[in-house]
Every structure is written in structure tokens, then in C-alpha cells.
PDB file of N, CA and C in Angstrom:
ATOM      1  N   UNK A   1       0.849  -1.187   0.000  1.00  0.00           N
ATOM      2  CA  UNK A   1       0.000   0.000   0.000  1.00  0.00           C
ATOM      3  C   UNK A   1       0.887   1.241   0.000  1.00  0.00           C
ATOM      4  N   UNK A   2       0.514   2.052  -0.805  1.00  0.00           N
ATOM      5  CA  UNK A   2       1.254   3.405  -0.918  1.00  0.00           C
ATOM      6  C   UNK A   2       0.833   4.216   0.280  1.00  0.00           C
ATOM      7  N   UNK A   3       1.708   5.359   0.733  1.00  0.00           N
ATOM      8  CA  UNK A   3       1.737   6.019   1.690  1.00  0.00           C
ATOM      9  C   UNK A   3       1.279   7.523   0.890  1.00  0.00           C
ATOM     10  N   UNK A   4       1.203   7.815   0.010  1.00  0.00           N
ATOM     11  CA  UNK A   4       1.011   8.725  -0.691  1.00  0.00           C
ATOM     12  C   UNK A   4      -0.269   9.428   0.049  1.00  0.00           C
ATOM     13  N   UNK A   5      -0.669  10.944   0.036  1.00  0.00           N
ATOM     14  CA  UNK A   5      -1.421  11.609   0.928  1.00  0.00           C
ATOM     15  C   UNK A   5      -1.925  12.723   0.157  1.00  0.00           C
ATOM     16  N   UNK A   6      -3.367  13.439   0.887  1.00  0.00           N
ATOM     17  CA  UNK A   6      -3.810  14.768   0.213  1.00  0.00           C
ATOM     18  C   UNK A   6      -3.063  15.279   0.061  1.00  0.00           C
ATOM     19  N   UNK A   7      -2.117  15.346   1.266  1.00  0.00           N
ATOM     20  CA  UNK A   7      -0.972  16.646   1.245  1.00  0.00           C
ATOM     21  C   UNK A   7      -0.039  16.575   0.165  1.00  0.00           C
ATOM     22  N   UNK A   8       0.564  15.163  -0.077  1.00  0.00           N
ATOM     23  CA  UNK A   8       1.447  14.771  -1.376  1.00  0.00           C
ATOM     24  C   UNK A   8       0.991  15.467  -2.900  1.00  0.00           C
ATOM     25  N   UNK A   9      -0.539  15.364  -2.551  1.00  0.00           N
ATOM     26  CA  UNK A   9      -1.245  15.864  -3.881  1.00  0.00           C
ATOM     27  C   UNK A   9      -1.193  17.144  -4.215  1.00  0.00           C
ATOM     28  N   UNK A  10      -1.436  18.148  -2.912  1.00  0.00           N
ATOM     29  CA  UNK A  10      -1.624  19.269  -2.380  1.00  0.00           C
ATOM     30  C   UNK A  10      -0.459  19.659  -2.612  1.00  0.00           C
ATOM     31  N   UNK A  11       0.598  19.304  -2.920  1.00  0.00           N
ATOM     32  CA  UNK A  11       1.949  20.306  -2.836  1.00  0.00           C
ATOM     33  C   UNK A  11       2.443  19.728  -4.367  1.00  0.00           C
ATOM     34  N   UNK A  12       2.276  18.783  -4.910  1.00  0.00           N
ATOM     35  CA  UNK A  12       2.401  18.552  -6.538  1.00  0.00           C
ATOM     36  C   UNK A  12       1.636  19.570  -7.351  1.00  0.00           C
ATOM     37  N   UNK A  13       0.306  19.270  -6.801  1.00  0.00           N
ATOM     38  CA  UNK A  13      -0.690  20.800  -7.606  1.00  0.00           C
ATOM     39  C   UNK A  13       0.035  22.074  -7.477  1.00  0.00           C
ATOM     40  N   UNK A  14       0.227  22.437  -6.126  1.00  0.00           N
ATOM     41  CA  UNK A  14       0.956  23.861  -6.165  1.00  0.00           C
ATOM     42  C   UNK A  14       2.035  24.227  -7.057  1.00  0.00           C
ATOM     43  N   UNK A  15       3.175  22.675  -6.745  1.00  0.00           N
ATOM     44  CA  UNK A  15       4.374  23.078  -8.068  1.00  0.00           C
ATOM     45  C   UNK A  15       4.176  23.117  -8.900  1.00  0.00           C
ATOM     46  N   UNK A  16       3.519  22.152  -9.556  1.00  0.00           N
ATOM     47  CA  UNK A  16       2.918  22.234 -11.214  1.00  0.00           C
ATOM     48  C   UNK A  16       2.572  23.634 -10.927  1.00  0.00           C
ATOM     49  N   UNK A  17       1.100  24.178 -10.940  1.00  0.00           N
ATOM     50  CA  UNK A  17       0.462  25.159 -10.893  1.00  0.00           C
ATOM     51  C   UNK A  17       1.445  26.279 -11.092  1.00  0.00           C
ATOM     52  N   UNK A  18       2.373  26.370 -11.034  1.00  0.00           N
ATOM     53  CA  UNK A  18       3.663  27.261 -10.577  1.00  0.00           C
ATOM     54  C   UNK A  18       4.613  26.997 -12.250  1.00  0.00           C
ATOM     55  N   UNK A  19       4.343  26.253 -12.900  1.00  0.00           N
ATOM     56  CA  UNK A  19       5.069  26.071 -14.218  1.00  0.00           C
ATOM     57  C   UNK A  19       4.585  26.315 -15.367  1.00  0.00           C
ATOM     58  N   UNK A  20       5.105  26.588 -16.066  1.00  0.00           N
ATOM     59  CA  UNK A  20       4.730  27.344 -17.366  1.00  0.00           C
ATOM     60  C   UNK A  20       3.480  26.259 -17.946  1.00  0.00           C
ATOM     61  N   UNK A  21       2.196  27.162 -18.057  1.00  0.00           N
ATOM     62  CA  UNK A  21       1.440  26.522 -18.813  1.00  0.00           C
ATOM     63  C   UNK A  21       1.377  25.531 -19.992  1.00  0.00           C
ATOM     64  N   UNK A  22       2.555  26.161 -20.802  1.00  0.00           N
ATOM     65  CA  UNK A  22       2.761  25.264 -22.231  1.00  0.00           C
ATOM     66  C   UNK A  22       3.360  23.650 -21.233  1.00  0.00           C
ATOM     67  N   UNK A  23       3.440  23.504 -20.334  1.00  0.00           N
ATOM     68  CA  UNK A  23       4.265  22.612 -19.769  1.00  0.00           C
ATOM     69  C   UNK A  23       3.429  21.449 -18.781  1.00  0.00           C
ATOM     70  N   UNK A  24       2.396  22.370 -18.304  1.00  0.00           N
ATOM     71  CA  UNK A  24       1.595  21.893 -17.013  1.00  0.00           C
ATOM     72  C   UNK A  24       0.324  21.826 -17.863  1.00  0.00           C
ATOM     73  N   UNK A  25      -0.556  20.581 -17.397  1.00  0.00           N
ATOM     74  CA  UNK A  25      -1.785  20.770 -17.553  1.00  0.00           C
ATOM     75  C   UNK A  25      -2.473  21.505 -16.271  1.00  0.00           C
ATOM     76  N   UNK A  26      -2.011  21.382 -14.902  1.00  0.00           N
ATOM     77  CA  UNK A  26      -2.309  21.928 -14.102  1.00  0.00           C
ATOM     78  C   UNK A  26      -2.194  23.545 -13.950  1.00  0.00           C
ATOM     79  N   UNK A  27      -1.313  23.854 -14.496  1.00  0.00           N
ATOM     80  CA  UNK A  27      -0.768  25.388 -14.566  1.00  0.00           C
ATOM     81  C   UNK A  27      -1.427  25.929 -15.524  1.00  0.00           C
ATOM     82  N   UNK A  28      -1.999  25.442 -16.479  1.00  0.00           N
ATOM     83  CA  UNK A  28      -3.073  25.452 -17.704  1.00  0.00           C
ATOM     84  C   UNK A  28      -4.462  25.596 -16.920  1.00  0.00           C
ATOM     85  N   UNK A  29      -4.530  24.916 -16.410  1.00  0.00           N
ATOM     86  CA  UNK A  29      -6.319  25.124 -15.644  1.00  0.00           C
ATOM     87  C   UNK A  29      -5.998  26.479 -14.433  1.00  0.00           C
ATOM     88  N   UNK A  30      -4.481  26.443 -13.831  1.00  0.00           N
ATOM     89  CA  UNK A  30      -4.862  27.621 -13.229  1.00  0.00           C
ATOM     90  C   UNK A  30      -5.140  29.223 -14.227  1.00  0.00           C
ATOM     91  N   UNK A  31      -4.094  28.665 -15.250  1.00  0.00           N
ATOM     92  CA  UNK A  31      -4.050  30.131 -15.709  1.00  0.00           C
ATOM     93  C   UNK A  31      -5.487  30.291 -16.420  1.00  0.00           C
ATOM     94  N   UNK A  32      -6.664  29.285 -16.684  1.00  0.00           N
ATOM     95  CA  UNK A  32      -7.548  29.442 -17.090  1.00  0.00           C
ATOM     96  C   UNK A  32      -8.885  29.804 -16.187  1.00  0.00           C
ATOM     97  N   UNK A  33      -8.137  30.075 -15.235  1.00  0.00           N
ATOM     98  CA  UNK A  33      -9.487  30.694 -13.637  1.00  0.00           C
ATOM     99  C   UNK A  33     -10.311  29.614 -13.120  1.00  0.00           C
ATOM    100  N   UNK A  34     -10.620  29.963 -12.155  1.00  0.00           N
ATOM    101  CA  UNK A  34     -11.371  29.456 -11.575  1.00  0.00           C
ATOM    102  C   UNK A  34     -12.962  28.982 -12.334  1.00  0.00           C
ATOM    103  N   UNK A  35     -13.285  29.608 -13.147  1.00  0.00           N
ATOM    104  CA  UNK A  35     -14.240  29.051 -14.160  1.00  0.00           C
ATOM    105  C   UNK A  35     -13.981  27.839 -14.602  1.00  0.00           C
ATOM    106  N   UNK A  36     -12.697  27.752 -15.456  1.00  0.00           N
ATOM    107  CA  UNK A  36     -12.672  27.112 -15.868  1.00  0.00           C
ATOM    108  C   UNK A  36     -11.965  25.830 -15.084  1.00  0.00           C
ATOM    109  N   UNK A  37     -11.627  26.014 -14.211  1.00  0.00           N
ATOM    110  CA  UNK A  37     -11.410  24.433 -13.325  1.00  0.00           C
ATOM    111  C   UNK A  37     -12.357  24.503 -12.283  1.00  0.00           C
ATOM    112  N   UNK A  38     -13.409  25.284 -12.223  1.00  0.00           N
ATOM    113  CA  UNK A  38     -14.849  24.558 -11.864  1.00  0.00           C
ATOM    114  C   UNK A  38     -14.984  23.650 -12.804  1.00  0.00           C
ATOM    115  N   UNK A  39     -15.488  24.585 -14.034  1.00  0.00           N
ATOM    116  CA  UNK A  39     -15.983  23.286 -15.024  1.00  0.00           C
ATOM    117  C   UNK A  39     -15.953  21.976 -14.968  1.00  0.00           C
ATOM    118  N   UNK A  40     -14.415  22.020 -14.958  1.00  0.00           N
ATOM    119  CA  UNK A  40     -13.500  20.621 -14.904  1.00  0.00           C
ATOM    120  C   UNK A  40     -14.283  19.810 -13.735  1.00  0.00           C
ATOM    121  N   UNK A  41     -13.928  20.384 -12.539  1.00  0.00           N
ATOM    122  CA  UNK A  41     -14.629  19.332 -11.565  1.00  0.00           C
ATOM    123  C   UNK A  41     -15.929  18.789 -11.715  1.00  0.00           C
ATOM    124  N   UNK A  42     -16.722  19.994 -12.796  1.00  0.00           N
ATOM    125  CA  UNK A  42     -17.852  19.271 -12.719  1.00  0.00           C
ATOM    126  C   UNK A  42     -18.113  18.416 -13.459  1.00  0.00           C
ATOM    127  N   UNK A  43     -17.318  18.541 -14.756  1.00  0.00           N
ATOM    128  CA  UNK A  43     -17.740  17.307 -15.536  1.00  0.00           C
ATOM    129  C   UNK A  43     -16.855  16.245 -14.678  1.00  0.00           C
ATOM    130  N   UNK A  44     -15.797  16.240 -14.441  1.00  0.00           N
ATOM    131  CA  UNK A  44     -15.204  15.022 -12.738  1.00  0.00           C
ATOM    132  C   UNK A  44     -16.044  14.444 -12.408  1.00  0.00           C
ATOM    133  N   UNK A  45     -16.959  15.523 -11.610  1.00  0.00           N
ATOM    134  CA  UNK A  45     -17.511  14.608 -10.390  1.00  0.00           C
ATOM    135  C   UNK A  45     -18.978  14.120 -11.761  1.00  0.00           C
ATOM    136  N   UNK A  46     -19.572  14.602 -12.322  1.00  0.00           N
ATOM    137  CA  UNK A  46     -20.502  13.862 -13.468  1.00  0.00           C
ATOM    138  C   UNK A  46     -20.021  12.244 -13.740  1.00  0.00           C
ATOM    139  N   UNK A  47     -18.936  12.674 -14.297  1.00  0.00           N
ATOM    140  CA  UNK A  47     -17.984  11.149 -14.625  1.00  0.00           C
ATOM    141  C   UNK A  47     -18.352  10.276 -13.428  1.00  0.00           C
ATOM    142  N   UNK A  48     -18.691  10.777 -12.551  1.00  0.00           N
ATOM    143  CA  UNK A  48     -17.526   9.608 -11.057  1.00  0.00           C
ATOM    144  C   UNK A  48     -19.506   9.405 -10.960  1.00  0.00           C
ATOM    145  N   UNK A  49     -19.920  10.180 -11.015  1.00  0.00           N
ATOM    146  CA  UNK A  49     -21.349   9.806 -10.396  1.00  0.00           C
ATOM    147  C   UNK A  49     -22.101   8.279 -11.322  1.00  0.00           C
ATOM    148  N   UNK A  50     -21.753   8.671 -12.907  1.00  0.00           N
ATOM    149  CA  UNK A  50     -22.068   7.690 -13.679  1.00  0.00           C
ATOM    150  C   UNK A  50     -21.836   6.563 -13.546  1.00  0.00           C
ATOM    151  N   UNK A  51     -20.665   6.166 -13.256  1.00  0.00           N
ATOM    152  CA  UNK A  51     -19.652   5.111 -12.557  1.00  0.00           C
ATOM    153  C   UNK A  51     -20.273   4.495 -11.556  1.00  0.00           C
ATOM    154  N   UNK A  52     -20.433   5.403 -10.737  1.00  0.00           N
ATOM    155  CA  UNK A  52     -21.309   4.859  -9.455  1.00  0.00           C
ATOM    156  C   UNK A  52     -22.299   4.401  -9.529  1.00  0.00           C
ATOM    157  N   UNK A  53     -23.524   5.206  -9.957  1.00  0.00           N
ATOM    158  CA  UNK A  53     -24.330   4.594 -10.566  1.00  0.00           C
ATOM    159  C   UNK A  53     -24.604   2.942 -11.365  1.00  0.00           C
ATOM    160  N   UNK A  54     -23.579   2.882 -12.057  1.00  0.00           N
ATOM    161  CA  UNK A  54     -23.237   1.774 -13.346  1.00  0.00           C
ATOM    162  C   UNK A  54     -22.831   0.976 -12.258  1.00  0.00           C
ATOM    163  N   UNK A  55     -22.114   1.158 -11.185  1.00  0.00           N
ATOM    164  CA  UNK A  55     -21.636  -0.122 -10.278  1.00  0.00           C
ATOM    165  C   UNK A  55     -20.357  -0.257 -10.605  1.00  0.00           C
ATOM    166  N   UNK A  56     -19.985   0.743 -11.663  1.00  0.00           N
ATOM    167  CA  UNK A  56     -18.408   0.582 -12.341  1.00  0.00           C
ATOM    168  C   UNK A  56     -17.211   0.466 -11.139  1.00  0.00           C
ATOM    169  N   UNK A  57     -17.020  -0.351 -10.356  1.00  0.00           N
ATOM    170  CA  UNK A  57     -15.766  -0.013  -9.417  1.00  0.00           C
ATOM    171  C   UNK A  57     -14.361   0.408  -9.871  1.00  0.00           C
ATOM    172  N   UNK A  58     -14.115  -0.254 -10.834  1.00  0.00           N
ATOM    173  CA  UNK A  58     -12.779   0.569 -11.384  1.00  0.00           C
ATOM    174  C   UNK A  58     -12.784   2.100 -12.133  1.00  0.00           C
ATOM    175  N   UNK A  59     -14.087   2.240 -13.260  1.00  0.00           N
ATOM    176  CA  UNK A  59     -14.110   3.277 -13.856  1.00  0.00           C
ATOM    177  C   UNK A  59     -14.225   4.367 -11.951  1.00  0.00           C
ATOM    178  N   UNK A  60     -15.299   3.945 -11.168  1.00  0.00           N
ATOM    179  CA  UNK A  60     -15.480   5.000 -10.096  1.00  0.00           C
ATOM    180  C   UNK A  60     -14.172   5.383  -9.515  1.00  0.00           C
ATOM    181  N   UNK A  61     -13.439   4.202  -9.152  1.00  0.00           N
ATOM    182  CA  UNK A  61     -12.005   4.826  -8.594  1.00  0.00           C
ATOM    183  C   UNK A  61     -11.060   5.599  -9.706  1.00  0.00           C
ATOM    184  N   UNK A  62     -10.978   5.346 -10.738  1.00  0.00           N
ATOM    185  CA  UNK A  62     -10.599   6.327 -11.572  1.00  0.00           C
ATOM    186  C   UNK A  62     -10.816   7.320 -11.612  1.00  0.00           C
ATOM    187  N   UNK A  63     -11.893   7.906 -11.392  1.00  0.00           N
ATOM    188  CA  UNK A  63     -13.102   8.998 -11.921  1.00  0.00           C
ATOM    189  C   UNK A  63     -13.373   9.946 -10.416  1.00  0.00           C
ATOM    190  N   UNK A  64     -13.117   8.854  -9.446  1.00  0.00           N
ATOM    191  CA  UNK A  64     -12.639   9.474  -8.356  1.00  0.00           C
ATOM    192  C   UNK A  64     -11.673   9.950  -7.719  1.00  0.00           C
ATOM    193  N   UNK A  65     -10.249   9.974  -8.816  1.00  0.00           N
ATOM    194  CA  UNK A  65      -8.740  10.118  -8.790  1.00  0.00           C
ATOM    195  C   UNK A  65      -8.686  11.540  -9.225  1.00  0.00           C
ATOM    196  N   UNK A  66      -9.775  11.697 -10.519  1.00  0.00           N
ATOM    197  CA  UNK A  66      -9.709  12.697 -11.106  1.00  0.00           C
ATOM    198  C   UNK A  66     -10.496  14.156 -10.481  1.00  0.00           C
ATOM    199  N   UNK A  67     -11.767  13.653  -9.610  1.00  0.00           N
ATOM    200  CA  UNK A  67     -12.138  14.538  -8.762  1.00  0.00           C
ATOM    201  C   UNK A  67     -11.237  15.384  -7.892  1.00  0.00           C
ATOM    202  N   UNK A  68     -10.686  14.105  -6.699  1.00  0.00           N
ATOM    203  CA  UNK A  68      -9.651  14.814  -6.125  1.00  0.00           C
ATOM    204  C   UNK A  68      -9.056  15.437  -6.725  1.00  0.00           C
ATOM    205  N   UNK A  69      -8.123  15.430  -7.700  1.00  0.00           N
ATOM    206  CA  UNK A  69      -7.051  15.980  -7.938  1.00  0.00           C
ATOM    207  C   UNK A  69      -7.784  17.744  -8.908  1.00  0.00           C
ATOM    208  N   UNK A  70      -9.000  17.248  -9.708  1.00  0.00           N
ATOM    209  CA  UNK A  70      -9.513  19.047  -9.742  1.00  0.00           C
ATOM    210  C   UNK A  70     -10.025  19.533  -8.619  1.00  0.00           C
ATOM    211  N   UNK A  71     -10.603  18.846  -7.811  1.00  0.00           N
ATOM    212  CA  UNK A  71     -10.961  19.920  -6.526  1.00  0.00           C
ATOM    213  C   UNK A  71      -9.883  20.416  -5.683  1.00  0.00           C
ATOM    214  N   UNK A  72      -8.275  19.880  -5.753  1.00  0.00           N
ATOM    215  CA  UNK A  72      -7.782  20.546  -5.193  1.00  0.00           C
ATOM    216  C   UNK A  72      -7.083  21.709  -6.004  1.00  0.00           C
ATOM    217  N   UNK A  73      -6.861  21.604  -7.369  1.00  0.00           N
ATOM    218  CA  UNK A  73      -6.831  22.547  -8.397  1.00  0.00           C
ATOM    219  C   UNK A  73      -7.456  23.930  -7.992  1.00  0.00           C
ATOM    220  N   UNK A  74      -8.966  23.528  -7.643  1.00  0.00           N
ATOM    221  CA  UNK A  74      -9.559  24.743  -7.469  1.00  0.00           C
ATOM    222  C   UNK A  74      -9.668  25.101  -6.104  1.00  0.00           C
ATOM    223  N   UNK A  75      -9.329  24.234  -5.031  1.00  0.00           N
ATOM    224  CA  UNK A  75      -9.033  24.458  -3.998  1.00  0.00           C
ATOM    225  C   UNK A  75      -7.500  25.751  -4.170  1.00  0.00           C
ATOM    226  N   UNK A  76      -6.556  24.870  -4.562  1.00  0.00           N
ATOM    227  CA  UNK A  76      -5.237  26.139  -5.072  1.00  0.00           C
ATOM    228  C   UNK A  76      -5.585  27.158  -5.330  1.00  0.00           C
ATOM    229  N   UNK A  77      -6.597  27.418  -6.289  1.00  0.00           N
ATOM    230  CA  UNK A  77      -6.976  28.552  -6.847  1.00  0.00           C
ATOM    231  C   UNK A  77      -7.812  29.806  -6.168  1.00  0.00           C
ATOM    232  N   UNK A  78      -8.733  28.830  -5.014  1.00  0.00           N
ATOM    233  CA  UNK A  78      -9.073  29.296  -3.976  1.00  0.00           C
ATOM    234  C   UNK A  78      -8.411  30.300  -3.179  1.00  0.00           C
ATOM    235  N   UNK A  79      -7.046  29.820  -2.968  1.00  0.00           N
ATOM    236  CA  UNK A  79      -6.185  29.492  -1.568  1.00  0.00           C
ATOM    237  C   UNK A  79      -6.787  29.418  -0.183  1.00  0.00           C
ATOM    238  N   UNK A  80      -7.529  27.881  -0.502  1.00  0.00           N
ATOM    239  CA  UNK A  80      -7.734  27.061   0.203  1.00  0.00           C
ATOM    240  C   UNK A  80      -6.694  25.824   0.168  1.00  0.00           C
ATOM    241  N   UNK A  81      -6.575  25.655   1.426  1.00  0.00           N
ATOM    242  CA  UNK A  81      -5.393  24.122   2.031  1.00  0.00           C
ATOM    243  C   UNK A  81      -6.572  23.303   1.971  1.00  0.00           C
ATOM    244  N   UNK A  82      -5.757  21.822   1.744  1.00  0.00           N
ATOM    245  CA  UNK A  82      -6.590  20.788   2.433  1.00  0.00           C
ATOM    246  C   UNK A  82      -6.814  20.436   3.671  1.00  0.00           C
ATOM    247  N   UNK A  83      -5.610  21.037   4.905  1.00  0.00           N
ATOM    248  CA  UNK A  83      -5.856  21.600   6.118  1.00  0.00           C
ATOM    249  C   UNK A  83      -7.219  21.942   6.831  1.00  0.00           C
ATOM    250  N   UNK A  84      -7.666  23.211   5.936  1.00  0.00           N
ATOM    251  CA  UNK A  84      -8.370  23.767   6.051  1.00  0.00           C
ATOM    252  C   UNK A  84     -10.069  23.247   5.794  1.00  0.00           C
ATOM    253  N   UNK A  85      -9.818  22.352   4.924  1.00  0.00           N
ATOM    254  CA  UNK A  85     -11.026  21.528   4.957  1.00  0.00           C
ATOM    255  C   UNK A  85     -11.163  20.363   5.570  1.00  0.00           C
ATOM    256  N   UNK A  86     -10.099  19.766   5.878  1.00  0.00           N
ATOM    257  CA  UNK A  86     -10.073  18.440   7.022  1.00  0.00           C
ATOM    258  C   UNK A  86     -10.506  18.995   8.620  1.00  0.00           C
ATOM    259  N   UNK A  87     -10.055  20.150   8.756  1.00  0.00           N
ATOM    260  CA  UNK A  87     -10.351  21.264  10.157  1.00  0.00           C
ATOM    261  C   UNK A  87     -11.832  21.651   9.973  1.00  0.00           C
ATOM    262  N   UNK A  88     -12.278  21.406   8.703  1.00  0.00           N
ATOM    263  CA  UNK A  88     -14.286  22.100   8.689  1.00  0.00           C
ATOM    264  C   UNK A  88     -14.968  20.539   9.141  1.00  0.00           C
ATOM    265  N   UNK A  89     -14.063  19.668   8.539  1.00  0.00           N
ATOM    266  CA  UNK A  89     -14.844  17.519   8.709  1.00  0.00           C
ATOM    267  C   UNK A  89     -14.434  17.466   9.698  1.00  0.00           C
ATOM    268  N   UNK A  90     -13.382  17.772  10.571  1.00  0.00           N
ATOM    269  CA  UNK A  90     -13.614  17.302  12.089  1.00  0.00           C
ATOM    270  C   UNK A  90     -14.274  18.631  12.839  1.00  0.00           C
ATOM    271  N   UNK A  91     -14.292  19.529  12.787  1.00  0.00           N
ATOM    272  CA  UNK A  91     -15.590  20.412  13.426  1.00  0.00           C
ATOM    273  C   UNK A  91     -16.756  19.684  13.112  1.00  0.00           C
ATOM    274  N   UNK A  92     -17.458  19.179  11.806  1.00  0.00           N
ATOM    275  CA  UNK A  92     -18.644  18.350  12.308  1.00  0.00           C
ATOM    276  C   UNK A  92     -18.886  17.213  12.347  1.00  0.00           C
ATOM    277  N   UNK A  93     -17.645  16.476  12.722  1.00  0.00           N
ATOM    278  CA  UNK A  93     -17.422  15.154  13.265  1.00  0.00           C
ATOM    279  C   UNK A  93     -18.198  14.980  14.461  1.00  0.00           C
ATOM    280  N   UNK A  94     -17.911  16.193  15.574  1.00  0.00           N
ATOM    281  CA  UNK A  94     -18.605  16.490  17.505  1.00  0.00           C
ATOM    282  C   UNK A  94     -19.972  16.089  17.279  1.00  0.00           C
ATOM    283  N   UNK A  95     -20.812  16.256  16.230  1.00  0.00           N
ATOM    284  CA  UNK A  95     -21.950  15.933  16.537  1.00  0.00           C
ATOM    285  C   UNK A  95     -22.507  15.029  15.097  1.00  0.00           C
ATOM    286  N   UNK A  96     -23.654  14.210  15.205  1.00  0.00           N
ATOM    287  CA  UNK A  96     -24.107  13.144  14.072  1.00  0.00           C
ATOM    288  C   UNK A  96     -24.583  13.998  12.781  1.00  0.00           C
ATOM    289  N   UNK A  97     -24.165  13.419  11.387  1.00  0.00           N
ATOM    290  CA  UNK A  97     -24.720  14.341  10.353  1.00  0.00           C
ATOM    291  C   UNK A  97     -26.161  14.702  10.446  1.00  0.00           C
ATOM    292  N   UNK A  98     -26.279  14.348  10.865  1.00  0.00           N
ATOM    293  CA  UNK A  98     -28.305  14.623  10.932  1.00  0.00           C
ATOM    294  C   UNK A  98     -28.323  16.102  11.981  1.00  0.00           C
ATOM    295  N   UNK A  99     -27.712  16.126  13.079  1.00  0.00           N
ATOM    296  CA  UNK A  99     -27.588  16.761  14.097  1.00  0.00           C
ATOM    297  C   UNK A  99     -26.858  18.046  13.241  1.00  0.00           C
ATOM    298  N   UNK A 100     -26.268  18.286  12.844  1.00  0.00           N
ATOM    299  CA  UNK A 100     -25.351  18.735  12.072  1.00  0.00           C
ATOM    300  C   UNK A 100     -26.578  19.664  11.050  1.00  0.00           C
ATOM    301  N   UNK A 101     -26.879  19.060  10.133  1.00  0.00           N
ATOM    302  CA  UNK A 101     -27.607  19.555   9.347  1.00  0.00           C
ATOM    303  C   UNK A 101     -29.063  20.528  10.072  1.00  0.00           C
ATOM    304  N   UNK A 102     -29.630  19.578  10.646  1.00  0.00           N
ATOM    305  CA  UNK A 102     -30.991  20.353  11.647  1.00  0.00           C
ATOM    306  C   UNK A 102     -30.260  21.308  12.288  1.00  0.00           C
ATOM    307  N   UNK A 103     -29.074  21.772  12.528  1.00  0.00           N
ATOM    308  CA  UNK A 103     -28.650  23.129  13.652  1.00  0.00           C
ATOM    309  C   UNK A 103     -27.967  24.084  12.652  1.00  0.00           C
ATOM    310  N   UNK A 104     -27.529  23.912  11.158  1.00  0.00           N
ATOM    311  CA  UNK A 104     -27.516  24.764  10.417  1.00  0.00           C
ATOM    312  C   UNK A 104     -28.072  26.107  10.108  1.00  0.00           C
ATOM    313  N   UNK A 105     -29.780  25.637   9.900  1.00  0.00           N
ATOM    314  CA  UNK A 105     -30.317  27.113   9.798  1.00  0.00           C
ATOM    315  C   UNK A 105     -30.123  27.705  11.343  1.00  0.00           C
ATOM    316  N   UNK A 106     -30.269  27.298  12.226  1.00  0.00           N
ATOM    317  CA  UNK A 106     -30.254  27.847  13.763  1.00  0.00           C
ATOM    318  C   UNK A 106     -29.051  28.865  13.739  1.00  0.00           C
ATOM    319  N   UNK A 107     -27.861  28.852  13.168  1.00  0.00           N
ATOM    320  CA  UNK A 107     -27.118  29.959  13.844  1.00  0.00           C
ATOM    321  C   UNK A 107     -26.805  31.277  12.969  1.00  0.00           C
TER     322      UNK A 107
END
């Protein structure tokens, strides 16, 4: 089993992102905004849903390789960390998703 991590991912995106477009596909979606690597994720996560759907286990883990890696694209683009979103999933870890959701509109 590989040891490989968000963070591993998270700091490959940044360097790429950081290299000449003609060079990076990643540095290509940044220099193309945030529009346009929304897009991307969305046709991603479309892909990954179909998959799922279909029962496809290999196409889904594929398709789910490719999610991650544009949502953290646009996470970069953000400047949002993956830090920063693992710190929002254990804030509502303390209480059950249901619990969670019903105290939303409340605050």
C-alpha cells in the first residue's frame, strides 16, 4: 500500500500550478481561472457519479482520482489548504450528520 497523501497531492498541484502553462496541464487550468477548473470538476464529479451509478468499481475509482485531484486545483486557486477543509470535517465530526444539518439554519 502506498503512503502517498492529500498533502502529497496538495503540494504537486501547487508546483505544477507554478510552471509554465505550455508545460503543465495543471498550470493550464490555473491560468484558465477558476471558471474554468470549476468546469472541470464538474464534468469530474458527473464522470464519477455515472460510474457509481453503473456499479463501475474501477471506472469510479478512476473517476474518483480525477475529482480529487480538480478539486484541489480549485481548492489552489481558492487558496484554500486541504488543512483547512479536514479542520471544517472534524468540526462536524462532535456531533451526528443529521444533528449537524438540523442546527444549520439555527445559527
Amino acid at each position: 500500500m502506498s503512503g502517498f497523501t492529500l498533502a502529497d497531492l496538495e503540494a504537486i498541484v501547487a508546483a505544477r500550478a507554478a510552471a509554465d502553462p505550455a508545460q503543465s496541464y495543471t498550470a493550464k487550468l490555473r491560468a484558465g481561472g477558476m471558471e474554468r477548473a470549476g468546469k472541470k470538476l464538474g464534468e469530474e464529479a458527473v464522470e464519477a457519479v455515472i460510474a457509481a451509478i453503473k456499479g463501475d468499481v474501477a471506472e469510479l475509482t478512476k473517476e474518483s482520482a480525477d475529482v480529487l485531484y480538480h478539486l484541489l486545483v480549485v481548492l489552489h486557486i481558492a487558496g484554500i489548504g486541504v488543512k483547512d477543509v479536514l479542520d471544517e470535517l472534524e468540526r462536524r465530526t462532535v456531533q451526528s450528520g443529521l444533528e449537524e444539518k438540523a442546527n444549520r439554519g439555527k445559527n
